[in-house]
N, C-alpha and C. Protein backbone atom coordinates (compact mmCIF):
# COMPACT_ATOMS: atom_id res chain seq x y z
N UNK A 1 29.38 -0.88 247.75
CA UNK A 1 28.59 -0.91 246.53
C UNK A 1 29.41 -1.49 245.37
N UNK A 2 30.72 -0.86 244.99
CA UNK A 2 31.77 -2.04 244.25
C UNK A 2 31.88 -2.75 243.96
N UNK A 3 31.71 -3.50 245.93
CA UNK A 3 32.00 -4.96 245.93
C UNK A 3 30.83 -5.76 245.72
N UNK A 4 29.68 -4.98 245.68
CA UNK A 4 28.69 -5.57 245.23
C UNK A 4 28.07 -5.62 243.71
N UNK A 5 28.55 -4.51 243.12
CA UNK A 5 28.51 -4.96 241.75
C UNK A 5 29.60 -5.70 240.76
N UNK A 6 30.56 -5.97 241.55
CA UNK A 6 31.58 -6.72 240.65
C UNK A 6 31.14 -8.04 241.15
N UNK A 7 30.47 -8.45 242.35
CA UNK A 7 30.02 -9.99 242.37
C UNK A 7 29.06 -10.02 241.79
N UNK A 8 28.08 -9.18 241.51
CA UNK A 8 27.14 -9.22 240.47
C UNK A 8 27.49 -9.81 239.22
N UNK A 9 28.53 -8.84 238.87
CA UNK A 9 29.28 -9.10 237.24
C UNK A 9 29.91 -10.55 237.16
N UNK A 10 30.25 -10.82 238.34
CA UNK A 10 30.76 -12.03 238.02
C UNK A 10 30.13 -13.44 238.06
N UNK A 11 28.69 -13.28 239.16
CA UNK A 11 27.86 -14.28 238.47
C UNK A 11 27.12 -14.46 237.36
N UNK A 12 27.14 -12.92 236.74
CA UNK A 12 26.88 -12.97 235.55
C UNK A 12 27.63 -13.20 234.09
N UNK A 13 28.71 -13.43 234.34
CA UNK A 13 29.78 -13.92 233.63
C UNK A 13 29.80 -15.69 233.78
N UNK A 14 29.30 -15.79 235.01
CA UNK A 14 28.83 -17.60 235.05
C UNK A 14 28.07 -17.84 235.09
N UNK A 15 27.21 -17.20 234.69
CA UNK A 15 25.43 -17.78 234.37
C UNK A 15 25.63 -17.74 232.62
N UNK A 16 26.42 -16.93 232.00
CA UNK A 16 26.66 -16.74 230.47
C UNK A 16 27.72 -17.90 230.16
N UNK A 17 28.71 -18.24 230.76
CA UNK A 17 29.42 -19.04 230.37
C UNK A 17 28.64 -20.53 230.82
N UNK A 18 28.05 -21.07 231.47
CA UNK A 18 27.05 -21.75 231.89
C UNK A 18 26.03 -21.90 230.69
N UNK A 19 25.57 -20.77 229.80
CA UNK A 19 24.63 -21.22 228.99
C UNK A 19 25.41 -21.62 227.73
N UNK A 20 26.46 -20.88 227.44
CA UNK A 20 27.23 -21.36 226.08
C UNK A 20 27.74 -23.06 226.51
N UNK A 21 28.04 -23.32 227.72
CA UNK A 21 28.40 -24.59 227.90
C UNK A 21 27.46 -25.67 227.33
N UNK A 22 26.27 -25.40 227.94
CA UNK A 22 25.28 -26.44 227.91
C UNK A 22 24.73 -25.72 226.55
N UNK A 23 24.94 -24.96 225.61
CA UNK A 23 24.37 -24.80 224.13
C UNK A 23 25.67 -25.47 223.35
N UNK A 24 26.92 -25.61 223.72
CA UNK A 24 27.51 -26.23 223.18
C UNK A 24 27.46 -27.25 222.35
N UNK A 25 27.25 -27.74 220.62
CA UNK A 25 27.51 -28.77 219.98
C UNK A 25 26.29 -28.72 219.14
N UNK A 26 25.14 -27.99 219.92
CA UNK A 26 24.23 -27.89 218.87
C UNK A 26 24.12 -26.62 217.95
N UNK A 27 23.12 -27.08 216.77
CA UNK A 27 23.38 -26.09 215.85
C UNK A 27 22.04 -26.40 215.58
N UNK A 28 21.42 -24.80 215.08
CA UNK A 28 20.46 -24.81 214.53
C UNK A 28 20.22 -25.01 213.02
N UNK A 29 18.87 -25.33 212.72
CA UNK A 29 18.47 -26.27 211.36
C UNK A 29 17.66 -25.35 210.60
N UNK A 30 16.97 -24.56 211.24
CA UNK A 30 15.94 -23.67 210.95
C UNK A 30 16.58 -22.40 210.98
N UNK A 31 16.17 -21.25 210.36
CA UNK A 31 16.95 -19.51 210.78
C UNK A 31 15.25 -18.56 211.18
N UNK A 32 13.91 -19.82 210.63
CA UNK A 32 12.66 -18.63 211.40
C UNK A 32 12.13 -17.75 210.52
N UNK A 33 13.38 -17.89 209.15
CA UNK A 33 12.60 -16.80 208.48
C UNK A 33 12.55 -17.66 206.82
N UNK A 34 13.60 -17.98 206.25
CA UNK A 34 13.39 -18.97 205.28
C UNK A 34 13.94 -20.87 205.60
N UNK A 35 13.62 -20.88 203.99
CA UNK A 35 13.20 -22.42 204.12
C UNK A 35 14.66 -22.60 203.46
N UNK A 36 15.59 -21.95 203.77
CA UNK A 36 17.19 -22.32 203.70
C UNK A 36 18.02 -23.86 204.19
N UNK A 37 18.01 -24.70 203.10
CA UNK A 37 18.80 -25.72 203.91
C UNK A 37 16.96 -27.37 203.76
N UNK A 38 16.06 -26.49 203.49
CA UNK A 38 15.05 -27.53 203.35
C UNK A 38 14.37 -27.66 201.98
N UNK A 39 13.84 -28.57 202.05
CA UNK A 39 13.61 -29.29 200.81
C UNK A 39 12.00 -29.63 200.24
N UNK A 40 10.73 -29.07 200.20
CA UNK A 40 9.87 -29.78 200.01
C UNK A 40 9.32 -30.97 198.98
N UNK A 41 8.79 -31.62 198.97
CA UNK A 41 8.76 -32.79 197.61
C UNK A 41 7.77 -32.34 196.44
N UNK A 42 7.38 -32.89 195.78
CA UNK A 42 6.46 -32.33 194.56
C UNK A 42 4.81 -32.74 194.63
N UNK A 43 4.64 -33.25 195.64
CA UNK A 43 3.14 -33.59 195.80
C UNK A 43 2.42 -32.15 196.11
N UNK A 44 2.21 -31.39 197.46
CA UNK A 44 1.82 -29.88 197.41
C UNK A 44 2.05 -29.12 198.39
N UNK A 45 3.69 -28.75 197.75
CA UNK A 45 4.56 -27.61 198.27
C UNK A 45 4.12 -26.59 199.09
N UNK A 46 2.64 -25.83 198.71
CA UNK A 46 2.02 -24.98 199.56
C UNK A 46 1.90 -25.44 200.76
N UNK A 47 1.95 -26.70 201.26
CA UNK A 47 1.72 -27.20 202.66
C UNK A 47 2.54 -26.49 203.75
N UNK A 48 3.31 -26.17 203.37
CA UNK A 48 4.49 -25.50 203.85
C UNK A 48 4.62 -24.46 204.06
N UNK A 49 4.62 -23.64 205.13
CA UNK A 49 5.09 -22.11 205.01
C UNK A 49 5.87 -21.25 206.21
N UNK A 50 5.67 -20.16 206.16
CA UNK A 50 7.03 -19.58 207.13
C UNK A 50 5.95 -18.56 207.46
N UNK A 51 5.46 -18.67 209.12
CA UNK A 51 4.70 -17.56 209.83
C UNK A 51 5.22 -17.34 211.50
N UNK A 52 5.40 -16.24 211.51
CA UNK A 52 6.22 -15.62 212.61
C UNK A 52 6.80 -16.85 213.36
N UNK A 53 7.78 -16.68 212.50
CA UNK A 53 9.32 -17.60 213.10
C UNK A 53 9.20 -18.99 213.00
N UNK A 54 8.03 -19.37 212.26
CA UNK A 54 7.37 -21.07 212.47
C UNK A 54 7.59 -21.87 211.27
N UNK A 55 7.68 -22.77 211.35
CA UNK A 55 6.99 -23.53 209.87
C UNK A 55 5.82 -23.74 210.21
N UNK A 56 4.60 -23.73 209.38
CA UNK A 56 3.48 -23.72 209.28
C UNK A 56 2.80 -24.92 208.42
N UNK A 57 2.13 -26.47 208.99
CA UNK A 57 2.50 -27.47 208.18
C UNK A 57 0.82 -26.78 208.04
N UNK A 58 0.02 -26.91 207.11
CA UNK A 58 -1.52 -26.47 206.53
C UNK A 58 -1.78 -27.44 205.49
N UNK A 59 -2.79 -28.35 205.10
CA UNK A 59 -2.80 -28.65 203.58
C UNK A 59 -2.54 -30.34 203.21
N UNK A 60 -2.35 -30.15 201.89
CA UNK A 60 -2.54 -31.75 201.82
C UNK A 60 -1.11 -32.47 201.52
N UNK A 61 -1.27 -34.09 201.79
CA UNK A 61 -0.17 -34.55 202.35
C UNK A 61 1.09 -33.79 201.61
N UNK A 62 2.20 -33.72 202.08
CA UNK A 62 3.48 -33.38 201.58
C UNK A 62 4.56 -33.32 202.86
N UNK A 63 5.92 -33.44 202.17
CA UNK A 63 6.69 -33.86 203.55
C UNK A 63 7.95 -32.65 203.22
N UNK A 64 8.32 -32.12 204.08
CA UNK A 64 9.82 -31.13 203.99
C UNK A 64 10.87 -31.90 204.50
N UNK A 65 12.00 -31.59 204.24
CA UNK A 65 13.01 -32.88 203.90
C UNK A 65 14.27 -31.67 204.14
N UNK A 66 15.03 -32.13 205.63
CA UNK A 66 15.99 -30.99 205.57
C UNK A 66 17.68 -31.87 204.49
N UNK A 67 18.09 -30.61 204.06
CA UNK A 67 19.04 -31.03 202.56
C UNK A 67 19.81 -30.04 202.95
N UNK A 68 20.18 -29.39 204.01
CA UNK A 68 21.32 -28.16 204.28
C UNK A 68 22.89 -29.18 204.67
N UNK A 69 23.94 -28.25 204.95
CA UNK A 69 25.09 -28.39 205.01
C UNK A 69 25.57 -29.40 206.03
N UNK A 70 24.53 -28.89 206.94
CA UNK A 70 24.99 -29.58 208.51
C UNK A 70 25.34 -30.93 208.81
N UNK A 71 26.35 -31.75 208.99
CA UNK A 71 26.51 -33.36 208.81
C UNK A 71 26.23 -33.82 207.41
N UNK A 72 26.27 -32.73 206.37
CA UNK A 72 26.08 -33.41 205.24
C UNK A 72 24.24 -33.78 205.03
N UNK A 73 23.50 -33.57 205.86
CA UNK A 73 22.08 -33.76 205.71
C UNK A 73 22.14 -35.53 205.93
N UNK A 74 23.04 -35.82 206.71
CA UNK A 74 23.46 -37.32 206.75
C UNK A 74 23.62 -37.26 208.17
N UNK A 75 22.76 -37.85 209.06
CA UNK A 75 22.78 -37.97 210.63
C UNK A 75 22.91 -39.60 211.04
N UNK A 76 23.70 -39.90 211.56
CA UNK A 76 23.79 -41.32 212.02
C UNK A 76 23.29 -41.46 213.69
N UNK A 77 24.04 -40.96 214.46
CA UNK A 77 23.97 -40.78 216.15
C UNK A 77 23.53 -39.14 216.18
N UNK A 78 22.87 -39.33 217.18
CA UNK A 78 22.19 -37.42 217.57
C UNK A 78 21.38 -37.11 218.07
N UNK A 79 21.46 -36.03 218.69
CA UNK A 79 20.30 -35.55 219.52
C UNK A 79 19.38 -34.45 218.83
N UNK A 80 18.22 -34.50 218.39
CA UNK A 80 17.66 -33.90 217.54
C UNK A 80 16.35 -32.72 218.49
N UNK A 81 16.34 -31.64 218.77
CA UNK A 81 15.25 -30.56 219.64
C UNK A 81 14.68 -30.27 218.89
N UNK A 82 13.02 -29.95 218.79
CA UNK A 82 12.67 -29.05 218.47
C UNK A 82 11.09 -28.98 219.15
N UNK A 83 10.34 -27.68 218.97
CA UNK A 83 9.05 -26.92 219.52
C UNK A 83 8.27 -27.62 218.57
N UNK A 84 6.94 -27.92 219.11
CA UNK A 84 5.60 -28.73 217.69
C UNK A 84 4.52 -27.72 218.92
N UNK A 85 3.40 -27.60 217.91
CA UNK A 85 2.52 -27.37 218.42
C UNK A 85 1.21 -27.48 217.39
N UNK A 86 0.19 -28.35 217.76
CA UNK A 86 -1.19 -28.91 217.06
C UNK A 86 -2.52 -27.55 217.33
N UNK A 87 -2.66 -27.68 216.14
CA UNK A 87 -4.39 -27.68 216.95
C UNK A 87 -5.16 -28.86 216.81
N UNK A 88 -6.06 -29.50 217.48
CA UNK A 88 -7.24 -29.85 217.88
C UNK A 88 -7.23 -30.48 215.90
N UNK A 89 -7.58 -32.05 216.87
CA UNK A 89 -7.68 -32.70 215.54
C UNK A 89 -6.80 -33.23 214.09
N UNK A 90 -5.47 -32.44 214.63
CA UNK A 90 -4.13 -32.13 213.42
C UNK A 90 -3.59 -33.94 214.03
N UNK A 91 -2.68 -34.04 212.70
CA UNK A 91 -2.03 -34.74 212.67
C UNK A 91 -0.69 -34.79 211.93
N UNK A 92 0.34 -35.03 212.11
CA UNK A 92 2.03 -34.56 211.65
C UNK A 92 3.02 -35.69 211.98
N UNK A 93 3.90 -35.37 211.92
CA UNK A 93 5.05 -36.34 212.09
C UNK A 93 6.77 -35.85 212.21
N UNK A 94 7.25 -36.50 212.40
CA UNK A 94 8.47 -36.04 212.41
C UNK A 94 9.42 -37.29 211.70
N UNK A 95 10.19 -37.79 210.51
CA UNK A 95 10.99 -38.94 209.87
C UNK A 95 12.66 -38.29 210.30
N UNK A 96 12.96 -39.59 211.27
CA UNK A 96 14.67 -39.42 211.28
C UNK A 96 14.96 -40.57 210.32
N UNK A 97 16.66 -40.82 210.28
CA UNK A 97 16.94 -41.91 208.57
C UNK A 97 16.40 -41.64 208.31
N UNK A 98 15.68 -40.98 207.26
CA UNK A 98 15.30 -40.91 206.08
C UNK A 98 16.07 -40.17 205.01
N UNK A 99 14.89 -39.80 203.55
CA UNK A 99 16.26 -38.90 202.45
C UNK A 99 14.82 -39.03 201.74
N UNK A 100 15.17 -37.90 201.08
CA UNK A 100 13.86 -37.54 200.32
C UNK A 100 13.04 -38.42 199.20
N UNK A 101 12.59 -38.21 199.42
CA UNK A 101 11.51 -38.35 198.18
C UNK A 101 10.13 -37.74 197.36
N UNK A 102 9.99 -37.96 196.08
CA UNK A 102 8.78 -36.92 195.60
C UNK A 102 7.76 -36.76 195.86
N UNK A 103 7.25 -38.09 196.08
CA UNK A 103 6.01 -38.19 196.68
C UNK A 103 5.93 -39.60 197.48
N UNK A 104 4.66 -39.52 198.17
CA UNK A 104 4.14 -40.67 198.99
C UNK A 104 4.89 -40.42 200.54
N UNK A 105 4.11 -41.14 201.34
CA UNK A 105 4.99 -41.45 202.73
C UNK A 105 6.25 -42.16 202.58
N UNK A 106 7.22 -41.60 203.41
CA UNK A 106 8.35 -42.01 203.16
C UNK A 106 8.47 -43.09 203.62
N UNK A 107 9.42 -43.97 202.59
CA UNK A 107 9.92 -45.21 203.09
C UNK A 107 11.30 -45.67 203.72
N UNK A 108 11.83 -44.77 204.01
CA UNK A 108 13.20 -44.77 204.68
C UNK A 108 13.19 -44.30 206.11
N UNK A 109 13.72 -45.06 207.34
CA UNK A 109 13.93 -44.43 208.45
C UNK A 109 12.69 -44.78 209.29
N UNK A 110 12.75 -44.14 210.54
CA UNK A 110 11.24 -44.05 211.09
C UNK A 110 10.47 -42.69 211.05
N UNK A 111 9.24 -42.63 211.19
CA UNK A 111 8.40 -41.62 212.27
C UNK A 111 8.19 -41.70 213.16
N UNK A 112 8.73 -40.40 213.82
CA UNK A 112 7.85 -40.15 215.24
C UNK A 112 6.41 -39.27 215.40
N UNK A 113 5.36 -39.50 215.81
CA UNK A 113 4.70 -39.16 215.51
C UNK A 113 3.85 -38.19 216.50
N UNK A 114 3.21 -36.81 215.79
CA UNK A 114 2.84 -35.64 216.20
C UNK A 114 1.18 -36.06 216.28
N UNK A 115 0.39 -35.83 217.22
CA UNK A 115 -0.79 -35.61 217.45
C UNK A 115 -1.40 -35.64 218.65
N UNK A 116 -2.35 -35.41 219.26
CA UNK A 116 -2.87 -35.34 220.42
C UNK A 116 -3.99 -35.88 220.37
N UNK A 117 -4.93 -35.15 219.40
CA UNK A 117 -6.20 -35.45 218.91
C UNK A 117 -7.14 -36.02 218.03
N UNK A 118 -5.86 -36.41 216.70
CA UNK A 118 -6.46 -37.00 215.85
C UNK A 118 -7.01 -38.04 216.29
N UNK A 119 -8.15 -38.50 215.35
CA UNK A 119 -8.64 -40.02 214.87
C UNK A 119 -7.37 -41.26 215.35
N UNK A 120 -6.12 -41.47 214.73
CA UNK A 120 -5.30 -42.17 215.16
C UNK A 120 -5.34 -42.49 216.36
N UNK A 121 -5.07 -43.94 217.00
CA UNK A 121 -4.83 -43.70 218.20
C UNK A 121 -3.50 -43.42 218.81
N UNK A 122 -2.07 -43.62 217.87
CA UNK A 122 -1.15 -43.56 218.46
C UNK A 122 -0.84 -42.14 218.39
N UNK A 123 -0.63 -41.35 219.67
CA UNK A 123 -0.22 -40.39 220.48
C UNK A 123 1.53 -39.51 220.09
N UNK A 124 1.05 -38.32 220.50
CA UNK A 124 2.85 -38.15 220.53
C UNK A 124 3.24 -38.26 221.03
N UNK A 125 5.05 -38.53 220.45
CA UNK A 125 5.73 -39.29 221.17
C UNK A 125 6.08 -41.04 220.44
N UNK A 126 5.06 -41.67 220.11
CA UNK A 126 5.00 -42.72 219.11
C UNK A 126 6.27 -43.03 218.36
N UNK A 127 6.90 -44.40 218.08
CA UNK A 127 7.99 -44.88 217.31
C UNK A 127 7.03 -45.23 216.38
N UNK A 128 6.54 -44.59 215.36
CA UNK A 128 5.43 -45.30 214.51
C UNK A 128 5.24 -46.66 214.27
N UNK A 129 4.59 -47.65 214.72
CA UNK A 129 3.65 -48.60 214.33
C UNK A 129 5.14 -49.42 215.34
N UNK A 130 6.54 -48.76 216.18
CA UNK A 130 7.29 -50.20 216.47
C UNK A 130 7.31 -49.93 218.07
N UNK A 131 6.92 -49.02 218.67
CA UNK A 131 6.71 -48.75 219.54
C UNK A 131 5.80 -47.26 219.79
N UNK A 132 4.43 -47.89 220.62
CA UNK A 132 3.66 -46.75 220.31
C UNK A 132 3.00 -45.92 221.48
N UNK A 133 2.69 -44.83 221.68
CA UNK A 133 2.28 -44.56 222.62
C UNK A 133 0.83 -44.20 222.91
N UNK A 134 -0.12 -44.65 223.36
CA UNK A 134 -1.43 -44.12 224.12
C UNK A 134 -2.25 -42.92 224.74
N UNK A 135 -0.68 -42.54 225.64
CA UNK A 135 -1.33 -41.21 226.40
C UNK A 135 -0.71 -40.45 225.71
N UNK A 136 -1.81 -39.11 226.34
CA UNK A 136 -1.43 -38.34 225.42
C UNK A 136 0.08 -37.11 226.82
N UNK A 137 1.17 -37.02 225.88
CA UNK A 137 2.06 -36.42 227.00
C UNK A 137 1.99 -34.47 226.66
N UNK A 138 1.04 -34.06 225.83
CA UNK A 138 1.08 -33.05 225.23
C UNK A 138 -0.33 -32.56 225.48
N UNK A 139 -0.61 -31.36 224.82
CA UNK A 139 -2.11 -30.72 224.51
C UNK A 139 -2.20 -29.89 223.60
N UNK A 140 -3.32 -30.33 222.72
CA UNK A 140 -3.06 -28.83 221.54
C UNK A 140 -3.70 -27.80 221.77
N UNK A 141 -2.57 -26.59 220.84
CA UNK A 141 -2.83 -25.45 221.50
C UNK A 141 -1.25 -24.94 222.13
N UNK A 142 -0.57 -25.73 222.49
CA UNK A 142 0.23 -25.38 223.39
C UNK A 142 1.67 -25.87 222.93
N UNK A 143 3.37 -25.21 222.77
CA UNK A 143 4.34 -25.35 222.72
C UNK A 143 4.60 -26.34 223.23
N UNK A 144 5.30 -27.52 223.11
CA UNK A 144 6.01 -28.52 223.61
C UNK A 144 7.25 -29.26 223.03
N UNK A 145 8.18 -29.70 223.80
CA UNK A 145 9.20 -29.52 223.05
C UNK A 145 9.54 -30.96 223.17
N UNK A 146 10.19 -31.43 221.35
CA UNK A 146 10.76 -33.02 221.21
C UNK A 146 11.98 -32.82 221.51
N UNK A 147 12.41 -34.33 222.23
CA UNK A 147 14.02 -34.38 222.25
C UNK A 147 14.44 -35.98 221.96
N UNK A 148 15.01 -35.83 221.13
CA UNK A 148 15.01 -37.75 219.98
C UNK A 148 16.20 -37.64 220.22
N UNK A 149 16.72 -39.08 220.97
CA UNK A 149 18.22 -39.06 221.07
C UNK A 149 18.63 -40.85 220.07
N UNK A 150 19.00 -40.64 219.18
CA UNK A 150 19.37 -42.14 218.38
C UNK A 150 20.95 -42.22 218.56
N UNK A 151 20.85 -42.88 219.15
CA UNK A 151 22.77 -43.55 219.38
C UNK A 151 22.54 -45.06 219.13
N UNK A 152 23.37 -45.88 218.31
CA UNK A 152 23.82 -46.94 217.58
C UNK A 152 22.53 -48.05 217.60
N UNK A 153 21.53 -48.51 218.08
CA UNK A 153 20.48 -49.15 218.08
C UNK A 153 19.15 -48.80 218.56
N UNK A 154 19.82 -47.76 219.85
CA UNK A 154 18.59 -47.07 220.83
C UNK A 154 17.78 -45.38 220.37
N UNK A 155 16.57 -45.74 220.67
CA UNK A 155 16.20 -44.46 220.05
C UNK A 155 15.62 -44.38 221.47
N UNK A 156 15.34 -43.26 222.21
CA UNK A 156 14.49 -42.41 223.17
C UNK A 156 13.97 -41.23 222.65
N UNK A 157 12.93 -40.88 222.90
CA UNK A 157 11.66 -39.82 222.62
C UNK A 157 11.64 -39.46 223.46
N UNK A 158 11.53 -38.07 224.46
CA UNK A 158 11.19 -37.35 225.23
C UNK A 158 10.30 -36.20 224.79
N UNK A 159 9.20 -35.56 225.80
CA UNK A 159 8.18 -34.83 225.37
C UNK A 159 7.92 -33.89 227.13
N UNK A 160 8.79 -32.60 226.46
CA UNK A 160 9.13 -31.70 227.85
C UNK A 160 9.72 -32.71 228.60
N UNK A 161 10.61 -33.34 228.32
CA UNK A 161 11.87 -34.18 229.20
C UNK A 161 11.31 -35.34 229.76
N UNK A 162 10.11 -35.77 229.62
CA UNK A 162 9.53 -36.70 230.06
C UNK A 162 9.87 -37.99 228.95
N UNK A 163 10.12 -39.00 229.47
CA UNK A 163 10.50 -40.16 228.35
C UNK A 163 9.15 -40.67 227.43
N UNK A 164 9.10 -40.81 226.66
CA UNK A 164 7.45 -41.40 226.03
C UNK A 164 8.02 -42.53 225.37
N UNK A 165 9.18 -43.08 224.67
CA UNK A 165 9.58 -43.95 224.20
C UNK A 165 10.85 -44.44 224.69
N UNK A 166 11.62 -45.89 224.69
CA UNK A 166 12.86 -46.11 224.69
C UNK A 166 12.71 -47.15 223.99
N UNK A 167 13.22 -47.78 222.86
CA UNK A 167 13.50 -48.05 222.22
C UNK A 167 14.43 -48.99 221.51
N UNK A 168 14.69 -50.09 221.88
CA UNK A 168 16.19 -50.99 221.45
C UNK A 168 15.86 -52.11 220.20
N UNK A 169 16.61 -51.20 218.55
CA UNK A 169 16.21 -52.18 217.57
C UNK A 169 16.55 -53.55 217.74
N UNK A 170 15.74 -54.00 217.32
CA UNK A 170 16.50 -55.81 217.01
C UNK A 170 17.39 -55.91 216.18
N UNK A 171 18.43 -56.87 216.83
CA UNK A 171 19.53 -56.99 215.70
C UNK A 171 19.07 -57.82 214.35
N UNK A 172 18.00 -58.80 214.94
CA UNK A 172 17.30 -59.15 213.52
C UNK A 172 16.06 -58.58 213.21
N UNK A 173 16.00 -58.55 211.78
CA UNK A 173 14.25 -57.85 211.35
C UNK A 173 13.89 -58.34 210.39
N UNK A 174 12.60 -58.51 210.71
CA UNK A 174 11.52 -59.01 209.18
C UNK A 174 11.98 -58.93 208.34
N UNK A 175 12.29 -59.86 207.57
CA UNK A 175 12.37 -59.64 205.74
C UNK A 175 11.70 -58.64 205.07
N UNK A 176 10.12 -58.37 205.24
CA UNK A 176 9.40 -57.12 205.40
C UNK A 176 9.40 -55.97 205.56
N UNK A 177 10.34 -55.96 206.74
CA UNK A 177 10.42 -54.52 206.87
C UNK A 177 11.10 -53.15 206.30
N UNK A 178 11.53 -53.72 205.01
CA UNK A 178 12.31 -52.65 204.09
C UNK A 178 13.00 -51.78 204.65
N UNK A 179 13.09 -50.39 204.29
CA UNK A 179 14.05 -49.80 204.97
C UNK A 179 13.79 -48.90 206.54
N UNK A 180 12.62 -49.05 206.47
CA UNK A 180 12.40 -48.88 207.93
C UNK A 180 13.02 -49.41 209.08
N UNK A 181 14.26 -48.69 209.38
CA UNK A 181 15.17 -49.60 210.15
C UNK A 181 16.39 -47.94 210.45
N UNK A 182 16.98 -48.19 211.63
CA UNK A 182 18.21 -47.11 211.93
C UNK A 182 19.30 -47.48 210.72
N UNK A 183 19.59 -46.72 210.24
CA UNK A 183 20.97 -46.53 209.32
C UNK A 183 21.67 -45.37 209.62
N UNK A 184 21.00 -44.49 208.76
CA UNK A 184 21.52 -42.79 208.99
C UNK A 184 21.03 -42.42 207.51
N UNK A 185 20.87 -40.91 207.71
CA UNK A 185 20.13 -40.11 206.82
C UNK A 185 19.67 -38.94 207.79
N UNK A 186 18.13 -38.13 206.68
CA UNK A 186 18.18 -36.70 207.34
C UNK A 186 16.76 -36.90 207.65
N UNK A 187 16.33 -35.44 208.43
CA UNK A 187 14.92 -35.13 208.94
C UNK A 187 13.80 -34.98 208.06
N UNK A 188 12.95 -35.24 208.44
CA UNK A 188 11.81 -34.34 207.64
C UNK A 188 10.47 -33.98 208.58
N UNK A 189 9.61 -32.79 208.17
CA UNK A 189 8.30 -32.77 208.62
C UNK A 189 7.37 -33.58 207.50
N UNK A 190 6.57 -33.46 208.24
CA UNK A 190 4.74 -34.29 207.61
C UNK A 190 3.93 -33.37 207.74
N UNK A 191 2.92 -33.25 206.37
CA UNK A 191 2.10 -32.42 205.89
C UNK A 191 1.69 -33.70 206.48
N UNK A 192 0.20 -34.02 206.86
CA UNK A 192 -1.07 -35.47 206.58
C UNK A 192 -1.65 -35.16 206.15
N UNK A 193 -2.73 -34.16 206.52
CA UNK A 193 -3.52 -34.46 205.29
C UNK A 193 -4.88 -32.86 205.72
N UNK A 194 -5.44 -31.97 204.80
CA UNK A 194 -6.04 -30.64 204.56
C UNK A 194 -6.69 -30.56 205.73
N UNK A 195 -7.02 -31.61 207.41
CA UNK A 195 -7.77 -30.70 208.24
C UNK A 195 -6.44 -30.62 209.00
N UNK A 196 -5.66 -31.27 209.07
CA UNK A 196 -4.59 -31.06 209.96
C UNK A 196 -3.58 -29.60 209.78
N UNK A 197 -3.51 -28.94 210.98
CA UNK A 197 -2.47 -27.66 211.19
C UNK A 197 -1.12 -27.74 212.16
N UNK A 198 -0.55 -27.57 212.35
CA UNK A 198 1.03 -27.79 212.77
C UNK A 198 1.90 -27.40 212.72
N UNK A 199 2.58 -26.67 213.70
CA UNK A 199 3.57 -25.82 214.04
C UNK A 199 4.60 -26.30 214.59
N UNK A 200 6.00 -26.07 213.87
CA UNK A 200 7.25 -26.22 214.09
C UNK A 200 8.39 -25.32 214.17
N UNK A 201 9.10 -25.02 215.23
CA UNK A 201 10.27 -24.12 215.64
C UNK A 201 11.60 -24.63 216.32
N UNK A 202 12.47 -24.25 216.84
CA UNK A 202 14.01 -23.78 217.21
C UNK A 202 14.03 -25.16 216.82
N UNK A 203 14.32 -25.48 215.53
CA UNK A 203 14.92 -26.89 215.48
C UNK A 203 16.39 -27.06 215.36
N UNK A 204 17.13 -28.02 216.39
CA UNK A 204 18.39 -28.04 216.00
C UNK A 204 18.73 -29.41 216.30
N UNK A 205 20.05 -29.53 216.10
CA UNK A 205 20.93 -31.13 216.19
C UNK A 205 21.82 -31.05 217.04
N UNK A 206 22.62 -32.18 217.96
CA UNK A 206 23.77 -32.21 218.22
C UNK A 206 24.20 -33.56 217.31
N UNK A 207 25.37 -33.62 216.72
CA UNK A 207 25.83 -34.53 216.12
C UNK A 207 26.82 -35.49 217.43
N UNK A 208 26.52 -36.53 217.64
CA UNK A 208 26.87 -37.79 218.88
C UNK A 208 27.78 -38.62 217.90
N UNK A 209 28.85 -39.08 218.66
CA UNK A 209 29.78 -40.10 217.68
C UNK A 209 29.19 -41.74 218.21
């Protein structure tokens, strides 16, 4: 019996060291309970809120803009996680590069874009308007989890580990296309617009050199 609970103990000592391994490098963005470290803009702040452990996007357009410690709120290369979940008809987003602003859709960085059901046709998963996606890899109603990996030109989108985007900027771009382009900068959510609802959780980063 001993010898059977000390091999117990000890695969359980490598199933724990096993999870700190692979949690290694990331850090969480969110704490679940305040809006510590985020930023909303001045168009309508109420869009925003904190319900059991969530951000809660409700309301009319407005964007949250993370401004905490982590990398300086300055992300260049990284692997970015987090939980979304729609209802029926919602529409949201997710902006990497970017940096705040007061109002309007942001013009820095890209969106990736949250929906299942809206009117829009591009899907989540979407490089907004530069690579877009169709099907839908999600359902609302239901937890699903983003994983955005941007290293030096390439962006990949995954949706529950499934790829929905890959991504390779051009080294040249439209005169046009302002700053919509990889640099580096920070996250934000998307309010769209009073029928849309949207749920966001365990958001975190790994910072990639």
């Amino acid at each position: 019996m001993k010898r059977i609970v000390l091999f117990l103990s000890f695969l359980l000592t490598i199933n724990v060291s096993f999870s700190q391994k692979k949690e290694k490098g990331w850090v969480s963005l969110f704490d679940g309970k305040t809006f510590a470290g985020w930023h909303v803009n001045e168009e309508h702040p109420t869009t925003f809120s904190i319900e059991d452990g969530t951000i809660k996007v409700a309301g009319e357009r407005t964007h949250l803009f993370y401004e905490g410690a982590v990398a300086n709120h300055d992300f260049k290369n990284f692997e970015l996680k987090l939980k979304a979940k729609t209802l029926p008809g919602s529409n949201s987003g997710i902006f990497i590069h970017t940096a705040y602003q007061a109002s309007g859709w942001p013009d820095k960085g890209y969106e990736v874009q949250v929906n299942q059901t809206h009117g829009d046709w591009r899907k989540t998963g979407s490089l907004y308007s530069f690579s877009d996606v169709k099907e839908n890899f999600a359902k609302d109603n239901e937890w699903y989890e983003y994983h955005i990996i941007v290293k030096d030109k390439h962006i990949v989108i995954k949706i529950n580990d499934k790829v929905a985007v890959d991504y390779t900027e051009p080294d040249t771009l439209p005169a046009d296309r302002g700053q919509k382009h990889l640099s580096s900068g920070t996250f934000a959510l998307q309010g769209h617009d009073p029928k849309s609802i949207a749920y966001f959780k365990d958001i975190k980063v790994k910072v990639l050199k």
